[in-house]
Structures are given as C-alpha cells and as structure tokens.
N, C-alpha and C. Protein backbone atom coordinates (compact mmCIF):
# COMPACT_ATOMS: atom_id res chain seq x y z
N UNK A 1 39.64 85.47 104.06
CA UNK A 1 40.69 86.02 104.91
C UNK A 1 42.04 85.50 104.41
N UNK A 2 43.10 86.14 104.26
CA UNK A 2 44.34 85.80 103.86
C UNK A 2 45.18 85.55 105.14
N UNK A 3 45.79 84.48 104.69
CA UNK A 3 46.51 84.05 105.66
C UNK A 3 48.22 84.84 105.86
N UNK A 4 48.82 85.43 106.94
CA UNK A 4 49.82 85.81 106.39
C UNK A 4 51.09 84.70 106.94
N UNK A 5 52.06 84.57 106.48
CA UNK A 5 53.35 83.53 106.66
C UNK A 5 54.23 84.35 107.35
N UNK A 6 54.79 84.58 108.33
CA UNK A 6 55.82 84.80 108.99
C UNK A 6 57.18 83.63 108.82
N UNK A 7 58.02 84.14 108.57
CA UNK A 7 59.19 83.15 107.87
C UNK A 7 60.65 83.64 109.06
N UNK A 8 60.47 82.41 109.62
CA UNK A 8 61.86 82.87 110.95
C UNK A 8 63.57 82.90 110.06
N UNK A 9 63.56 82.57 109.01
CA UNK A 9 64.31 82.00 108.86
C UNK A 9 65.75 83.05 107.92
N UNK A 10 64.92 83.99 107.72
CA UNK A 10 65.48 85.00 107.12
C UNK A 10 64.36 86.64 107.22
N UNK A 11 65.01 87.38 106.95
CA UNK A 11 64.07 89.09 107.07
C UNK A 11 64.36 89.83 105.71
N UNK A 12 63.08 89.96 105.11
CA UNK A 12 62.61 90.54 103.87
C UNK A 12 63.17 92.14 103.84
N UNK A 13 64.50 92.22 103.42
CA UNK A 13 64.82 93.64 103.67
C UNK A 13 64.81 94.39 101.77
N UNK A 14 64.00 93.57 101.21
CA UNK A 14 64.22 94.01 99.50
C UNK A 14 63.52 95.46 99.89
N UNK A 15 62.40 95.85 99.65
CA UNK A 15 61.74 97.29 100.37
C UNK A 15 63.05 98.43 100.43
N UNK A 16 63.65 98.14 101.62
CA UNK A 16 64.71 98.75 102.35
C UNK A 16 65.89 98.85 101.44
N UNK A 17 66.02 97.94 100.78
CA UNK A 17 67.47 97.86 100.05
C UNK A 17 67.14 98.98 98.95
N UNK A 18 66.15 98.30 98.34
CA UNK A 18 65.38 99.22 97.00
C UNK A 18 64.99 100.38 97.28
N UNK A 19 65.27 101.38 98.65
CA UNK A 19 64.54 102.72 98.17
C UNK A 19 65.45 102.86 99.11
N UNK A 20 66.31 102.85 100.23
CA UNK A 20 66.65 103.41 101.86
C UNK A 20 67.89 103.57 101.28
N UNK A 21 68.69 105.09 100.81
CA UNK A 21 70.13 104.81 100.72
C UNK A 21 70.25 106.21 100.78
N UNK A 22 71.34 106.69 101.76
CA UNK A 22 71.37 108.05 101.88
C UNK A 22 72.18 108.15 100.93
N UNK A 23 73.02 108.02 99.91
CA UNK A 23 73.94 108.48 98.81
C UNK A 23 73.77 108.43 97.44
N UNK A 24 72.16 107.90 97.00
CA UNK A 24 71.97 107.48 95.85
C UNK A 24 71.85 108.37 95.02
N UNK A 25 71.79 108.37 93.62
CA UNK A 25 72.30 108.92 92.88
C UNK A 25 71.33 109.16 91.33
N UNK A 26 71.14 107.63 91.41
CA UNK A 26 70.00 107.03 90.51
C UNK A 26 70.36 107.71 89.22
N UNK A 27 71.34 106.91 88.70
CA UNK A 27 72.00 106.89 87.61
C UNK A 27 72.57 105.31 87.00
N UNK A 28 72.87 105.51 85.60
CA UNK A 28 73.44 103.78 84.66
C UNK A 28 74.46 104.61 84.59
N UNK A 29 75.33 103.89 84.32
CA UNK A 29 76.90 104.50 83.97
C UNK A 29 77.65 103.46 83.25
N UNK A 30 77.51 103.95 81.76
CA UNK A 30 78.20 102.99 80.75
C UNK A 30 79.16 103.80 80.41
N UNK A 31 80.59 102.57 79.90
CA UNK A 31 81.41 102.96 79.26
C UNK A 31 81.80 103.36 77.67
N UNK A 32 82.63 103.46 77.48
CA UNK A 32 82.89 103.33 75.73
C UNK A 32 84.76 103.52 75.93
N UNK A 33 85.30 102.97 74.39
CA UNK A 33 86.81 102.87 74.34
C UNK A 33 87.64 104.25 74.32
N UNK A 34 88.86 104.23 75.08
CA UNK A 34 88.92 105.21 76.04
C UNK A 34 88.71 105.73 77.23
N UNK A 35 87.67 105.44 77.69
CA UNK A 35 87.32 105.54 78.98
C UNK A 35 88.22 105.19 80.00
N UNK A 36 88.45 105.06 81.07
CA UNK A 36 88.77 104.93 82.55
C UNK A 36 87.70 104.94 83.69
N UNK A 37 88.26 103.31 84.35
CA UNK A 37 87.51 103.63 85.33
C UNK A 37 88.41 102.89 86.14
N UNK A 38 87.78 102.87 87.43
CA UNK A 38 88.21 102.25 88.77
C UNK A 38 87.64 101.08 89.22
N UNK A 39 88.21 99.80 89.65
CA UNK A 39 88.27 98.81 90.27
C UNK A 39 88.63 98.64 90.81
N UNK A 40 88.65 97.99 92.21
CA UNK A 40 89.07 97.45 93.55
C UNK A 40 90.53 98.12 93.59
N UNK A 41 90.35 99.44 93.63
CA UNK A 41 91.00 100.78 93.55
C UNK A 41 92.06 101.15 92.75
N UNK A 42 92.09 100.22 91.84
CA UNK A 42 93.04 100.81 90.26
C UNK A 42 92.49 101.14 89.40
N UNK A 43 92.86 102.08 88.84
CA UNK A 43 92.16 102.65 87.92
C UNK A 43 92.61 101.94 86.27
N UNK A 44 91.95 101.93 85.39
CA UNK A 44 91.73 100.97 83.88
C UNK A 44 91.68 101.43 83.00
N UNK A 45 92.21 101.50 81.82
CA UNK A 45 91.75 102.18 80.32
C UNK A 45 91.10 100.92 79.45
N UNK A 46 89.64 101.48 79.64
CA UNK A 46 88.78 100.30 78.42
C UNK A 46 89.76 100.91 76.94
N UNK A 47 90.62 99.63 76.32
CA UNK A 47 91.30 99.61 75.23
C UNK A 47 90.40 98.97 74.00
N UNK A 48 89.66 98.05 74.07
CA UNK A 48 88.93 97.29 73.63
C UNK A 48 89.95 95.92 73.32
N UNK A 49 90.55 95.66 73.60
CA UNK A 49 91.77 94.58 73.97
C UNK A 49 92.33 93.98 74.75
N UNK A 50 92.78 94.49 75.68
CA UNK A 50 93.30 94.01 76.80
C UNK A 50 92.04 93.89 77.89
N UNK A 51 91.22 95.36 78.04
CA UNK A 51 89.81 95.71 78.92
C UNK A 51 88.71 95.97 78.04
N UNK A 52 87.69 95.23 77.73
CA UNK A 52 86.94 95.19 77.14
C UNK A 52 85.60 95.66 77.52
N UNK A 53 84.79 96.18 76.82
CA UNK A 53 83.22 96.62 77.47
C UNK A 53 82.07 95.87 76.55
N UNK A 54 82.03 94.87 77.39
CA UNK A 54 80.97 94.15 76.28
C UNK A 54 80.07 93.34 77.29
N UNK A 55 78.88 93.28 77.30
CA UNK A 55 78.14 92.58 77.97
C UNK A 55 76.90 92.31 77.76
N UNK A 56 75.97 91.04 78.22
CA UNK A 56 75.13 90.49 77.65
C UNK A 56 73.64 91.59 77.72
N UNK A 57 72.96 91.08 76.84
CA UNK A 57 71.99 92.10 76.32
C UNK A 57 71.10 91.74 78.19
N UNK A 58 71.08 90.61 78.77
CA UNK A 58 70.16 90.56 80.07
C UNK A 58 71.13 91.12 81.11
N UNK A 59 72.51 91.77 80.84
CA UNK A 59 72.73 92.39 81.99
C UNK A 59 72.07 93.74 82.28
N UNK A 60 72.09 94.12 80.63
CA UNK A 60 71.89 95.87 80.72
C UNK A 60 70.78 95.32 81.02
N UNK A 61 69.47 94.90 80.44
CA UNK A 61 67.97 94.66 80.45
C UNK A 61 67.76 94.85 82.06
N UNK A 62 68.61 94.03 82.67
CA UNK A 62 68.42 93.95 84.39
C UNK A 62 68.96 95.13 84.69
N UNK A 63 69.61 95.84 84.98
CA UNK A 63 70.38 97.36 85.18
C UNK A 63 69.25 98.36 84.97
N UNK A 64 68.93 98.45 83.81
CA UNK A 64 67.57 99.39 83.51
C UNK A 64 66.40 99.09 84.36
N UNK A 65 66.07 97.65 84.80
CA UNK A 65 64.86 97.50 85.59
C UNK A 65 65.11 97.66 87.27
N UNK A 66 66.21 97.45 87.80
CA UNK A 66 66.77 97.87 88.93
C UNK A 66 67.02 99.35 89.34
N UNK A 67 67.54 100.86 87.96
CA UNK A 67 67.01 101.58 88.39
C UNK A 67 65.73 102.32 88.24
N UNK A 68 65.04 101.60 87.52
CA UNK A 68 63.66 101.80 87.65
C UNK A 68 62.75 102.12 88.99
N UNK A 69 63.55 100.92 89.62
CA UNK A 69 62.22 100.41 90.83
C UNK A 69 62.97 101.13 92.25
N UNK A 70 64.57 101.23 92.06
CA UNK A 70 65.46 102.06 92.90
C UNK A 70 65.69 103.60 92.85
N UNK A 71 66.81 103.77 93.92
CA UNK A 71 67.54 105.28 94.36
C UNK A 71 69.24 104.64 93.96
N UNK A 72 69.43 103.89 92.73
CA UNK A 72 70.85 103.41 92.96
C UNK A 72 71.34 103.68 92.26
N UNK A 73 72.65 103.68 92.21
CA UNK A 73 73.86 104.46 91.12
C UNK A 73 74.66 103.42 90.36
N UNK A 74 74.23 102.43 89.36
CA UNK A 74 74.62 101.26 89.00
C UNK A 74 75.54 101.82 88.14
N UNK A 75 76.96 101.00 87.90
CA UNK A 75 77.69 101.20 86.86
C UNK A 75 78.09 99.81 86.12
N UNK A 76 77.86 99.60 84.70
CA UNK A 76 78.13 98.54 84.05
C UNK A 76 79.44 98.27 84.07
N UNK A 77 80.09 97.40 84.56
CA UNK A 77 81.80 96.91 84.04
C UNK A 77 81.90 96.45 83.16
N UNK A 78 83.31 96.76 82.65
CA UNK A 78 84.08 95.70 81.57
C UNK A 78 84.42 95.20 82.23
N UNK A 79 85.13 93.79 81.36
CA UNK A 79 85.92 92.73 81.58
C UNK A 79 87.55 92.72 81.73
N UNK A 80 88.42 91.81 81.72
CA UNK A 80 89.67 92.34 82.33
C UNK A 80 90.12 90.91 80.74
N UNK A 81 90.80 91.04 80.12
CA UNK A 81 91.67 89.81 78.87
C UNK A 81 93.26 90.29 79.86
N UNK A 82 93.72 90.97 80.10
CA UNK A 82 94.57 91.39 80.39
C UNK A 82 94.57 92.43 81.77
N UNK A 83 95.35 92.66 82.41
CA UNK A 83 96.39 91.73 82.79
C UNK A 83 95.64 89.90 83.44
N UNK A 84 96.29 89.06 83.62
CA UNK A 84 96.03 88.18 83.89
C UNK A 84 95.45 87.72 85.27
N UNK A 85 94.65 87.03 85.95
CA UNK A 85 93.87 86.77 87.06
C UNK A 85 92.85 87.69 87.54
N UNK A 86 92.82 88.80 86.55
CA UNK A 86 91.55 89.53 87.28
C UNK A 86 90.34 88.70 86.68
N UNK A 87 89.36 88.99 87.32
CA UNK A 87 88.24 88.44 87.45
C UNK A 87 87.30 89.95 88.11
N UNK A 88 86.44 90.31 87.11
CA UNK A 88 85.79 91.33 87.33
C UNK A 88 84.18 91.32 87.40
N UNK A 89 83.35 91.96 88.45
CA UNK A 89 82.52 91.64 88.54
C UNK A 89 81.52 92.40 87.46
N UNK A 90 80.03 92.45 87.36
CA UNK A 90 79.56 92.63 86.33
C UNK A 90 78.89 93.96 86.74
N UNK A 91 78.61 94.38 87.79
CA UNK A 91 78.14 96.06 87.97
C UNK A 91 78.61 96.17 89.66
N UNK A 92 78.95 97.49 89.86
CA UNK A 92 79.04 98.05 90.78
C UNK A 92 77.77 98.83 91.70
N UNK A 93 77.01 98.21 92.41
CA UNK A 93 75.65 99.25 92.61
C UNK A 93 75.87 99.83 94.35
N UNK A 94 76.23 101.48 93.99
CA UNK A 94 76.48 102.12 95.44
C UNK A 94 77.60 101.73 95.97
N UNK A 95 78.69 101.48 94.41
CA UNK A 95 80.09 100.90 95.35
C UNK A 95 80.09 99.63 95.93
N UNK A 96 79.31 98.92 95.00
CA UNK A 96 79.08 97.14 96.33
C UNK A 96 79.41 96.52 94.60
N UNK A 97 80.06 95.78 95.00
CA UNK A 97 80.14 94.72 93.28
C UNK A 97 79.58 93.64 93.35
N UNK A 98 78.60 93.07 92.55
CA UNK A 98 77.72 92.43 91.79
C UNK A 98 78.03 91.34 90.83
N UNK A 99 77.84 90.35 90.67
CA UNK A 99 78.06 89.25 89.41
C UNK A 99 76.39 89.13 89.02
N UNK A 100 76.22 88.92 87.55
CA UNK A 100 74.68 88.88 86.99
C UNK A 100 74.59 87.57 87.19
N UNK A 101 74.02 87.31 87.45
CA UNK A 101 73.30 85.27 87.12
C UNK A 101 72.24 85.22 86.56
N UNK A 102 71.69 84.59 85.65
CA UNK A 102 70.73 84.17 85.13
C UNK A 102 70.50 82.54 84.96
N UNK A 103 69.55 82.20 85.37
CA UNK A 103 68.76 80.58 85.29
C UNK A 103 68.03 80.75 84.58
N UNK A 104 67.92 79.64 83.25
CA UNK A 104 66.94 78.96 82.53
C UNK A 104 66.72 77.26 82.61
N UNK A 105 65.63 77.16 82.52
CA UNK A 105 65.04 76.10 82.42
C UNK A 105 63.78 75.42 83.38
C-alpha cells in the first residue's frame, strides 16, 4: 500500500500551471540582429552591441522542454550592454518574465 503525504505547507499547482491557460499559444520565439522587441513596455532593436541575443545553450535546452510538456508562448530575451541599468530577464512565458537558474553540484 502506498502511503500518500499531504504537505500543509504549500499546494502543488505545477499540473495547472503546465496545461490551464486560456491564451496559450505554444510557441519559442527567438530573435536574430535587427529584430525588435518589447520589454517592460519599450520597445528594442537587437543591434548585436548595445542589445545582444546570446544565451546559454541550458536556457534554450530548458525552453524546448517547457514547451514540450506545456500550452505556453515562451520568448527567449536578449540582454541589455546598453543603455545602462537595465537588467533583463531571460524569457518571457505568457507575458510573466523569468530569470533561468541552474545548480550544480
């Protein structure tokens, strides 16, 4: 007989997150130089200089396996060299922004 764990302490909504979205789209959305896009509602020209599109081979790896298992409309960001203090996050999924983390060891 398996025992099951009821956990007060938080509610397992991954299920829900991963399939329940009335707007999804279920699409990757990469850039290239030239492009334009929108951030925290300005819009950007990836120059490859100032806005750059470059990112680690485990972001895309994770992006591809997220819409795999989802209904979500992920878009990869560039980075910001210019103008100064932006700080940009690493995907946009359904309009919600995202930073990647990865732990080793």
């Amino acid at each position: 007989m398996k025992k099951i764990i009821i956990n007060t302490y938080y509610k397992d909504i991954t299920n829900q997150w991963l399939r329940n979205d009335t707007i999804s789209k279920k699409i990757l959305i990469e850039y290239k130089i030239g492009d334009s896009f929108r951030y925290n509602k300005k819009r950007y020209i990836i120059d490859g200089i100032n806005v750059l599109y470059d990112y680690k081979i485990g972001e895309k790896t994770f992006a591809k396996w997220l819409l795999s298992v989802s209904d979500k409309r992920i878009e990869l960001l560039p980075r910001f060299n210019k103008p100064d203090g932006i700080k940009s996050a690493d995907y946009k999924i359904n309009g919600e922004y995202f930073d990647y983390k990865h732990t080793t060891g």
